[in-house]
C-alpha atoms as a PDB file:
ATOM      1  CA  UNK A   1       5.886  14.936   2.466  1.00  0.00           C
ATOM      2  CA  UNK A   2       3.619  11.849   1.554  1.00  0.00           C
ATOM      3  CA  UNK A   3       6.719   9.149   1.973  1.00  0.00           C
ATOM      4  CA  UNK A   4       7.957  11.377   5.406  1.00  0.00           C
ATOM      5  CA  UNK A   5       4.846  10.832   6.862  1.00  0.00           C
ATOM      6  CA  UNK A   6       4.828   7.035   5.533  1.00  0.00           C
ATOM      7  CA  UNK A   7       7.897   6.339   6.911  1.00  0.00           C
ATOM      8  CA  UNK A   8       7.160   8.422  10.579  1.00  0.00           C
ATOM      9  CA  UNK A   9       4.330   5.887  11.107  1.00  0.00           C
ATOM     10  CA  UNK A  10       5.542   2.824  10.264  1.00  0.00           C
ATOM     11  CA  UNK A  11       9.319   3.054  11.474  1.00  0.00           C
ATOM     12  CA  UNK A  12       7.848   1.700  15.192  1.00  0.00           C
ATOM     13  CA  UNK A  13       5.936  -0.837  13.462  1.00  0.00           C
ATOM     14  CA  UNK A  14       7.819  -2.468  11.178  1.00  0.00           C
ATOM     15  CA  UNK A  15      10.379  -4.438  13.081  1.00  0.00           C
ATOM     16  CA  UNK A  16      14.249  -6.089  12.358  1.00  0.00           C
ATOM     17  CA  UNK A  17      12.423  -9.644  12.910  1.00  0.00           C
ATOM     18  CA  UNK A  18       9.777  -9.021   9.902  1.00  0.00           C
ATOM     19  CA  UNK A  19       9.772  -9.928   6.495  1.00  0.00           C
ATOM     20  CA  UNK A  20       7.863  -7.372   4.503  1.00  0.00           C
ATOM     21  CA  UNK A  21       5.875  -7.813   0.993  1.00  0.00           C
ATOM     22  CA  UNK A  22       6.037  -4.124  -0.711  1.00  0.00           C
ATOM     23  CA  UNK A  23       2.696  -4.605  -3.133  1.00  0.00           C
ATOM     24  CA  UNK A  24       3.018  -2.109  -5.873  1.00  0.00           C
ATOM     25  CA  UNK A  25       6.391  -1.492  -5.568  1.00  0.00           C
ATOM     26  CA  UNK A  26       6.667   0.806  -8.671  1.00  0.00           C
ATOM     27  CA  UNK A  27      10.606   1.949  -8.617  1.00  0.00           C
ATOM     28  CA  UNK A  28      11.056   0.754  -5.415  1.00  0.00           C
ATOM     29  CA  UNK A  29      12.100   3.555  -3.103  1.00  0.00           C
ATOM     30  CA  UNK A  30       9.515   2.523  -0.410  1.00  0.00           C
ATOM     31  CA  UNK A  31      11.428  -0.796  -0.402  1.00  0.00           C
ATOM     32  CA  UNK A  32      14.683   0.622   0.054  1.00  0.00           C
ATOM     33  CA  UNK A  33      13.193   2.374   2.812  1.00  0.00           C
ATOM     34  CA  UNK A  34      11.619  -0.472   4.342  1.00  0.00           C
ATOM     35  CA  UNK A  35      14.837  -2.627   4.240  1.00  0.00           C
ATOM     36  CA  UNK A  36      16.444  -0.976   6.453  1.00  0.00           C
ATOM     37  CA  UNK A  37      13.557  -1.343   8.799  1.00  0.00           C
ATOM     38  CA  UNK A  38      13.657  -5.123   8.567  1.00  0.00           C
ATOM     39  CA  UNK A  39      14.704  -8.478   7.744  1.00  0.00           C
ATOM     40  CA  UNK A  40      13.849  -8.782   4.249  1.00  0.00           C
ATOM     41  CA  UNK A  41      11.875  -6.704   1.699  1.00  0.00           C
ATOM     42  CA  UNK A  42      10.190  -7.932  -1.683  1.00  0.00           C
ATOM     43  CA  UNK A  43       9.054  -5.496  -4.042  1.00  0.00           C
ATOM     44  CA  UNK A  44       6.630  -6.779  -6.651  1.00  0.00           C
ATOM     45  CA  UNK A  45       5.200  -4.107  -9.455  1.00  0.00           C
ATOM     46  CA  UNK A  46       3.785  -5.820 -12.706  1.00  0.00           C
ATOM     47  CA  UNK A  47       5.618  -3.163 -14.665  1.00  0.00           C
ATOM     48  CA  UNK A  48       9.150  -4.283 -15.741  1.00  0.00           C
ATOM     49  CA  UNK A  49      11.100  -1.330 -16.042  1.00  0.00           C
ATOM     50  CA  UNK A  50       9.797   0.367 -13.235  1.00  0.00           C
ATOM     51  CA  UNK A  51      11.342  -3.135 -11.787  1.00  0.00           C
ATOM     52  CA  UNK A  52      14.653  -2.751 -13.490  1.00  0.00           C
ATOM     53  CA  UNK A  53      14.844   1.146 -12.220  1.00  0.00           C
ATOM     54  CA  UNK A  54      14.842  -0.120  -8.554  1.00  0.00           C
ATOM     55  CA  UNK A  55      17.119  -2.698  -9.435  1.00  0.00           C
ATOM     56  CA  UNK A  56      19.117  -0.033  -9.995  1.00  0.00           C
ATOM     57  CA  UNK A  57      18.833   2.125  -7.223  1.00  0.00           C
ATOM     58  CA  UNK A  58      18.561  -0.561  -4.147  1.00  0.00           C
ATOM     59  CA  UNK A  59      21.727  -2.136  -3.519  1.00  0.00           C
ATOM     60  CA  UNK A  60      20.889  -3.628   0.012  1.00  0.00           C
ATOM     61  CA  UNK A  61      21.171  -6.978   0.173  1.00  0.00           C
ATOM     62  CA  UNK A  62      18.015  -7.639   1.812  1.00  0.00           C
ATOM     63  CA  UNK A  63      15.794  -6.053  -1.247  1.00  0.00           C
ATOM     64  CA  UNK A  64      14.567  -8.373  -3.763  1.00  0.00           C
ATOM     65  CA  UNK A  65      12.507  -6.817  -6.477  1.00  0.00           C
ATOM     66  CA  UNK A  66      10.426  -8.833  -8.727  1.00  0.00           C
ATOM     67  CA  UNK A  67       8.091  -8.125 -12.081  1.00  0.00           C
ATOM     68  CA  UNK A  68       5.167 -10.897 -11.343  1.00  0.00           C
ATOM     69  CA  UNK A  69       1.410  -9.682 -10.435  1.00  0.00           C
ATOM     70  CA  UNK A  70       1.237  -9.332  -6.583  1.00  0.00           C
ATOM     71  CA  UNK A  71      -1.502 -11.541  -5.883  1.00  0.00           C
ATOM     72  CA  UNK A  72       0.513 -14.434  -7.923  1.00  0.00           C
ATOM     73  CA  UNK A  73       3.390 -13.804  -5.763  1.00  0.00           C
ATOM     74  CA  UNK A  74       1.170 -13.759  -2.510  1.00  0.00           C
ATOM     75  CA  UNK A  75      -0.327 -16.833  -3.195  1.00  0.00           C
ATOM     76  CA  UNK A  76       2.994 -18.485  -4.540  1.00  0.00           C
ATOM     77  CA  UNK A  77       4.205 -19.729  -1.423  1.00  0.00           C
ATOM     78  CA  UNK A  78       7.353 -19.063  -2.548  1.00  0.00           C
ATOM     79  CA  UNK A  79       7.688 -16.299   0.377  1.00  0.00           C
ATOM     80  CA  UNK A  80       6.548 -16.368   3.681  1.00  0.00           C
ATOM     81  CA  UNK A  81       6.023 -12.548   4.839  1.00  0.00           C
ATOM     82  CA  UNK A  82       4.811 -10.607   8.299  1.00  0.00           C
ATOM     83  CA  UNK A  83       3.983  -7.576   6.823  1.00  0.00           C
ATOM     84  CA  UNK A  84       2.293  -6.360   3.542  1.00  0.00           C
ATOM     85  CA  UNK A  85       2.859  -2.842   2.406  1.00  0.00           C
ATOM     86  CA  UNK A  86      -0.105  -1.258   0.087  1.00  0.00           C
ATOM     87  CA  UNK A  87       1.079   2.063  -0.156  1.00  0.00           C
ATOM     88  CA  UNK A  88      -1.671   3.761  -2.773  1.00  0.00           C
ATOM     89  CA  UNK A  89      -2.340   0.643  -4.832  1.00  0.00           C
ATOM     90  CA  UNK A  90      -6.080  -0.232  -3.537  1.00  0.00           C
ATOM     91  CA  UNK A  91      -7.093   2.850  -5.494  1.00  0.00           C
ATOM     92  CA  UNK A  92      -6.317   1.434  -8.530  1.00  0.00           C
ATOM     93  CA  UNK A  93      -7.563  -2.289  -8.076  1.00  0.00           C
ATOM     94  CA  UNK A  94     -11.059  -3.414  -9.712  1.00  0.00           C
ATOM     95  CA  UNK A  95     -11.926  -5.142  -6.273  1.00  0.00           C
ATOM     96  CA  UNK A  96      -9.471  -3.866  -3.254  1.00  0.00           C
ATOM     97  CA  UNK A  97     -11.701  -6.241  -1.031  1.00  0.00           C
ATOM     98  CA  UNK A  98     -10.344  -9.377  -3.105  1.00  0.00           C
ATOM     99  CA  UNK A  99      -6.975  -8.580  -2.309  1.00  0.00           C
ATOM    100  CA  UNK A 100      -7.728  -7.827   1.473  1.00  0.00           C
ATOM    101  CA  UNK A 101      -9.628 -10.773   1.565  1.00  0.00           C
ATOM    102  CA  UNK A 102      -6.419 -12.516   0.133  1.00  0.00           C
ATOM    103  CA  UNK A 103      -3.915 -10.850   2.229  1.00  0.00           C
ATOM    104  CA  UNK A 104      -5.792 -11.382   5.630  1.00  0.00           C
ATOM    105  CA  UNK A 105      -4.870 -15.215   5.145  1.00  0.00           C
ATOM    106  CA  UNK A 106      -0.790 -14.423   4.408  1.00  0.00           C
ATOM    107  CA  UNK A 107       0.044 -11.820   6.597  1.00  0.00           C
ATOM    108  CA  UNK A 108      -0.024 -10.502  10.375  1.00  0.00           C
ATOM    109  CA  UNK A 109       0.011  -6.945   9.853  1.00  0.00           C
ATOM    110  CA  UNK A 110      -1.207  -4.868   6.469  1.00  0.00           C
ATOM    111  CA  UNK A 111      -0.319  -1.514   6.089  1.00  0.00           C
ATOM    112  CA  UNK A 112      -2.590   0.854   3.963  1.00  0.00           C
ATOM    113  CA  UNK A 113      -2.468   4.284   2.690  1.00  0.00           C
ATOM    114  CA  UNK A 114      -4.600   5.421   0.165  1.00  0.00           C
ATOM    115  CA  UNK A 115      -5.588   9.107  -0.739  1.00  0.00           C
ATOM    116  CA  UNK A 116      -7.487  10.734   1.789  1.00  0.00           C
ATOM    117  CA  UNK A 117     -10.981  11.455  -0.814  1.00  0.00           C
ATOM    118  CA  UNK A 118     -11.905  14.052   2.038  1.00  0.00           C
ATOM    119  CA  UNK A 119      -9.044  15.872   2.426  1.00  0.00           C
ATOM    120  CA  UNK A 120     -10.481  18.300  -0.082  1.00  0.00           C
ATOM    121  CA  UNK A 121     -13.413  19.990   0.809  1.00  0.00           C
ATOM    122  CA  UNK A 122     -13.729  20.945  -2.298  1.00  0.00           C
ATOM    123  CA  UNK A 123     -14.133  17.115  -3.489  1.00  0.00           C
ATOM    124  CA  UNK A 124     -16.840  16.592  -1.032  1.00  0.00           C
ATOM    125  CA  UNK A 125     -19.372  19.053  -2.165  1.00  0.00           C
ATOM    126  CA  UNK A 126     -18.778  18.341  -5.993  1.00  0.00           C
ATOM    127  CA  UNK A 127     -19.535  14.623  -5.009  1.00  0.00           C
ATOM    128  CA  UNK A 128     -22.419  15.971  -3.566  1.00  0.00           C
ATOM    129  CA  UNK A 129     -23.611  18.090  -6.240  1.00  0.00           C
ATOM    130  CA  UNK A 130     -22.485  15.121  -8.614  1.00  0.00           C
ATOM    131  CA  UNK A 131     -20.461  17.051 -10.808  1.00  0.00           C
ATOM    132  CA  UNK A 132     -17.203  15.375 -10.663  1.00  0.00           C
ATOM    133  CA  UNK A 133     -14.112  15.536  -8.475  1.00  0.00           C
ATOM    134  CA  UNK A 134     -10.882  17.097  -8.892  1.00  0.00           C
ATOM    135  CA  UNK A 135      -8.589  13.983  -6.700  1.00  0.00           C
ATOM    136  CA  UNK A 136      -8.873  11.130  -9.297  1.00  0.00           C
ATOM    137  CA  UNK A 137      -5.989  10.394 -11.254  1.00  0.00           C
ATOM    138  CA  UNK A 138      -7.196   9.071 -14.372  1.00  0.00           C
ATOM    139  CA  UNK A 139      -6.220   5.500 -13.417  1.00  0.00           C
ATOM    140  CA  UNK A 140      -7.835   5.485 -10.105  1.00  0.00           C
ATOM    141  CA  UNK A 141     -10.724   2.554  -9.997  1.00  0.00           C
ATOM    142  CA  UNK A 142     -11.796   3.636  -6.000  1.00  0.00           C
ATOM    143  CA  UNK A 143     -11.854   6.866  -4.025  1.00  0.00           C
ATOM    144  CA  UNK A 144     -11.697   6.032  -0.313  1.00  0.00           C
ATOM    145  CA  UNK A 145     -13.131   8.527   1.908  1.00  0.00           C
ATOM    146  CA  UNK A 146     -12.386   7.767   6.065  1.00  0.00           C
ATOM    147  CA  UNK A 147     -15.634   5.795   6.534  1.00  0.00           C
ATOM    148  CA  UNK A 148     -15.716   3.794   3.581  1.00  0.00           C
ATOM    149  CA  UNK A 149     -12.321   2.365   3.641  1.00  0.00           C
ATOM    150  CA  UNK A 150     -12.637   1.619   7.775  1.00  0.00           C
ATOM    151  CA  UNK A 151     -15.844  -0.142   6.949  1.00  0.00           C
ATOM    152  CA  UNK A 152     -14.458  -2.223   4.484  1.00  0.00           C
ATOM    153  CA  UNK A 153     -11.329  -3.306   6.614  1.00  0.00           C
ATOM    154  CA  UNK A 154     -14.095  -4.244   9.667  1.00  0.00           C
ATOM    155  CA  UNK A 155     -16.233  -5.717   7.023  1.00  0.00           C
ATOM    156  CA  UNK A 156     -13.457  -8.245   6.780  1.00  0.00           C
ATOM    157  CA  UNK A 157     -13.304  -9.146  10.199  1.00  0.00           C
ATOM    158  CA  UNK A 158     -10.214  -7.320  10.345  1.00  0.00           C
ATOM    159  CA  UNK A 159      -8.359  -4.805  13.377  1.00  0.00           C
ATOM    160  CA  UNK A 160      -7.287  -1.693  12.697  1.00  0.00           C
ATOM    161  CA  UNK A 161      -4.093  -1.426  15.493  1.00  0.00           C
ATOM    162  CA  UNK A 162      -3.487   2.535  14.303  1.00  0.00           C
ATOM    163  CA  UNK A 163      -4.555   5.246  11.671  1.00  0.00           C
ATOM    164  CA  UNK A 164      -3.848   8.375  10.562  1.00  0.00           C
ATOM    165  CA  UNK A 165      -4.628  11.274   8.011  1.00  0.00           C
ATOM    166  CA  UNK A 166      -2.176  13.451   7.307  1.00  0.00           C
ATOM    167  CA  UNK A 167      -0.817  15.060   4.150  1.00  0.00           C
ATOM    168  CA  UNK A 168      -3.824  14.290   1.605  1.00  0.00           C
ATOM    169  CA  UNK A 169      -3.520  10.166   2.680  1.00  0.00           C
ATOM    170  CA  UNK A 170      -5.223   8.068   4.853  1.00  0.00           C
ATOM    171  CA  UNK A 171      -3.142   5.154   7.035  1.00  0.00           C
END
Protein backbone atom coordinates (compact mmCIF):
# COMPACT_ATOMS: atom_id res chain seq x y z
CA UNK A 1 0.00 0.00 0.00
CA UNK A 2 3.06 2.36 0.77
CA UNK A 3 4.40 2.28 -3.14
CA UNK A 4 0.31 2.55 -4.36
CA UNK A 5 -0.01 5.53 -2.59
CA UNK A 6 3.63 6.72 -3.83
CA UNK A 7 2.88 6.20 -7.14
CA UNK A 8 -1.08 7.82 -6.90
CA UNK A 9 0.64 11.11 -5.93
CA UNK A 10 3.30 11.51 -8.01
CA UNK A 11 1.93 10.00 -11.42
CA UNK A 12 0.47 13.89 -12.16
CA UNK A 13 3.67 15.24 -11.14
CA UNK A 14 6.23 13.60 -12.60
CA UNK A 15 6.08 14.38 -16.27
CA UNK A 16 7.38 12.59 -19.92
CA UNK A 17 9.72 15.87 -20.24
CA UNK A 18 11.61 15.15 -16.73
CA UNK A 19 14.62 13.50 -15.92
CA UNK A 20 14.36 11.98 -12.49
CA UNK A 21 17.29 11.15 -9.82
CA UNK A 22 15.82 8.03 -7.67
CA UNK A 23 18.16 8.67 -4.29
CA UNK A 24 18.24 5.44 -2.45
CA UNK A 25 17.26 3.38 -5.03
CA UNK A 26 17.74 0.06 -3.10
CA UNK A 27 16.50 -2.76 -5.81
CA UNK A 28 15.10 -0.37 -7.86
CA UNK A 29 11.39 -1.00 -8.27
CA UNK A 30 10.52 2.71 -7.59
CA UNK A 31 12.70 3.38 -10.66
CA UNK A 32 11.06 1.06 -12.83
CA UNK A 33 8.04 2.71 -11.80
CA UNK A 34 9.17 6.08 -12.36
CA UNK A 35 10.47 5.33 -15.93
CA UNK A 36 7.60 4.92 -17.28
CA UNK A 37 6.52 8.24 -15.93
CA UNK A 38 9.37 10.04 -17.64
CA UNK A 39 12.24 10.70 -19.73
CA UNK A 40 14.96 9.16 -17.93
CA UNK A 41 15.43 7.58 -14.46
CA UNK A 42 18.81 7.07 -12.44
CA UNK A 43 18.81 4.95 -9.56
CA UNK A 44 21.77 5.37 -7.24
CA UNK A 45 21.94 3.01 -3.86
CA UNK A 46 25.55 2.68 -2.33
CA UNK A 47 24.83 -1.00 -1.91
CA UNK A 48 26.03 -3.10 -4.92
CA UNK A 49 23.94 -5.96 -5.06
CA UNK A 50 20.91 -4.36 -4.23
CA UNK A 51 22.26 -2.47 -7.60
CA UNK A 52 22.85 -5.63 -9.52
CA UNK A 53 19.16 -7.01 -8.35
CA UNK A 54 17.53 -4.04 -10.23
CA UNK A 55 19.76 -4.52 -12.95
CA UNK A 56 18.05 -7.42 -13.17
CA UNK A 57 14.62 -6.67 -12.94
CA UNK A 58 14.44 -3.16 -15.04
CA UNK A 59 14.82 -3.73 -18.56
CA UNK A 60 13.53 -0.25 -19.82
CA UNK A 61 15.78 1.47 -21.63
CA UNK A 62 15.43 4.65 -19.94
CA UNK A 63 16.63 3.15 -16.31
CA UNK A 64 20.14 3.50 -15.47
CA UNK A 65 21.11 2.15 -12.12
CA UNK A 66 24.31 2.99 -10.53
CA UNK A 67 26.35 1.84 -7.11
CA UNK A 68 28.10 5.44 -6.25
CA UNK A 69 26.97 7.51 -2.95
CA UNK A 70 24.07 9.84 -4.03
CA UNK A 71 25.43 13.01 -3.05
CA UNK A 72 28.72 12.12 -5.28
CA UNK A 73 26.49 11.50 -8.11
CA UNK A 74 24.43 14.78 -7.44
CA UNK A 75 27.24 16.84 -7.37
CA UNK A 76 29.03 14.97 -10.35
CA UNK A 77 27.65 16.90 -13.02
CA UNK A 78 27.65 14.05 -14.88
CA UNK A 79 23.61 14.23 -14.94
CA UNK A 80 21.49 16.99 -15.22
CA UNK A 81 18.00 15.99 -13.47
CA UNK A 82 14.34 17.82 -12.83
CA UNK A 83 13.27 15.76 -10.24
CA UNK A 84 14.84 14.02 -7.14
CA UNK A 85 13.05 11.12 -5.60
CA UNK A 86 13.81 10.51 -1.63
CA UNK A 87 11.49 7.92 -1.00
CA UNK A 88 12.35 6.94 2.95
CA UNK A 89 16.07 7.69 2.81
CA UNK A 90 16.16 11.09 5.00
CA UNK A 91 15.41 8.81 7.93
CA UNK A 92 18.45 7.21 7.73
CA UNK A 93 20.92 10.18 6.89
CA UNK A 94 23.19 11.74 9.82
CA UNK A 95 22.13 15.31 8.51
CA UNK A 96 18.89 15.13 6.01
CA UNK A 97 19.27 19.06 5.96
CA UNK A 98 22.82 18.65 4.16
CA UNK A 99 21.37 16.80 1.49
CA UNK A 100 18.29 19.21 1.10
CA UNK A 101 20.51 21.91 1.28
CA UNK A 102 22.44 20.11 -1.62
CA UNK A 103 19.56 19.11 -3.65
CA UNK A 104 17.76 22.60 -3.58
CA UNK A 105 20.75 23.80 -5.90
CA UNK A 106 20.30 20.59 -8.61
CA UNK A 107 16.84 20.11 -8.88
CA UNK A 108 13.29 21.82 -9.57
CA UNK A 109 11.11 19.59 -7.80
CA UNK A 110 12.08 17.06 -4.65
CA UNK A 111 9.86 14.53 -3.71
CA UNK A 112 9.86 13.24 -0.03
CA UNK A 113 8.27 10.55 1.89
CA UNK A 114 9.41 9.58 5.05
CA UNK A 115 7.50 7.62 7.85
CA UNK A 116 4.77 9.42 9.24
CA UNK A 117 6.39 9.40 13.35
CA UNK A 118 2.65 10.34 14.27
CA UNK A 119 0.80 7.99 12.62
CA UNK A 120 0.94 5.94 15.79
CA UNK A 121 -0.60 7.28 18.64
CA UNK A 122 0.89 5.00 20.44
CA UNK A 123 4.50 6.51 19.45
CA UNK A 124 3.43 9.88 20.54
CA UNK A 125 2.70 9.30 24.13
CA UNK A 126 5.80 6.94 24.69
CA UNK A 127 7.85 9.96 23.27
CA UNK A 128 6.17 11.80 25.72
CA UNK A 129 6.62 9.67 28.61
CA UNK A 130 10.28 9.12 27.18
CA UNK A 131 10.22 5.56 27.19
CA UNK A 132 11.00 4.68 23.72
CA UNK A 133 9.08 4.21 20.49
CA UNK A 134 7.94 1.28 18.71
CA UNK A 135 8.42 3.00 14.64
CA UNK A 136 12.29 3.05 14.50
CA UNK A 137 13.89 0.56 12.51
CA UNK A 138 17.11 0.00 14.01
CA UNK A 139 18.91 1.93 11.24
CA UNK A 140 16.79 4.94 11.38
CA UNK A 141 19.09 8.21 12.36
CA UNK A 142 15.65 10.76 12.30
CA UNK A 143 11.98 10.32 13.12
CA UNK A 144 9.99 13.00 11.29
CA UNK A 145 6.81 13.89 12.80
CA UNK A 146 4.40 16.47 10.36
CA UNK A 147 5.80 19.67 11.95
CA UNK A 148 9.29 18.92 12.16
CA UNK A 149 9.94 17.78 8.72
CA UNK A 150 7.64 20.95 7.16
CA UNK A 151 9.78 23.19 9.27
CA UNK A 152 12.84 21.96 8.07
CA UNK A 153 11.84 22.09 4.27
CA UNK A 154 10.67 26.08 5.01
CA UNK A 155 13.76 26.42 7.03
CA UNK A 156 15.46 26.02 3.70
CA UNK A 157 13.73 28.56 1.94
CA UNK A 158 12.02 25.92 0.20
CA UNK A 159 7.95 25.44 -1.25
CA UNK A 160 6.09 22.75 -0.46
CA UNK A 161 3.65 22.54 -3.95
CA UNK A 162 1.58 19.35 -2.21
CA UNK A 163 1.57 16.87 0.83
CA UNK A 164 0.03 14.11 2.07
CA UNK A 165 -0.20 11.41 4.94
CA UNK A 166 -1.51 8.42 4.18
CA UNK A 167 -0.61 4.81 4.93
CA UNK A 168 2.00 5.34 7.94
CA UNK A 169 4.17 8.02 5.43
CA UNK A 170 4.33 11.47 5.09
CA UNK A 171 4.71 13.20 1.29
Amino acid sequence: PMKKGMYEFLENKISPEHSVLDFGCSGGVITCWLSKQCKSVVGVDCESSRIEYGKKINTNDNVFLVCDDGKDLMNSGKYSFDVLVCAHVLEHLDNPEELLINAKRHFRYIYIEVPDFESSYLNISKSLLGVGINYTDSDHVHEFDREELEKQIMNLDMKILDAEFRYGVRK
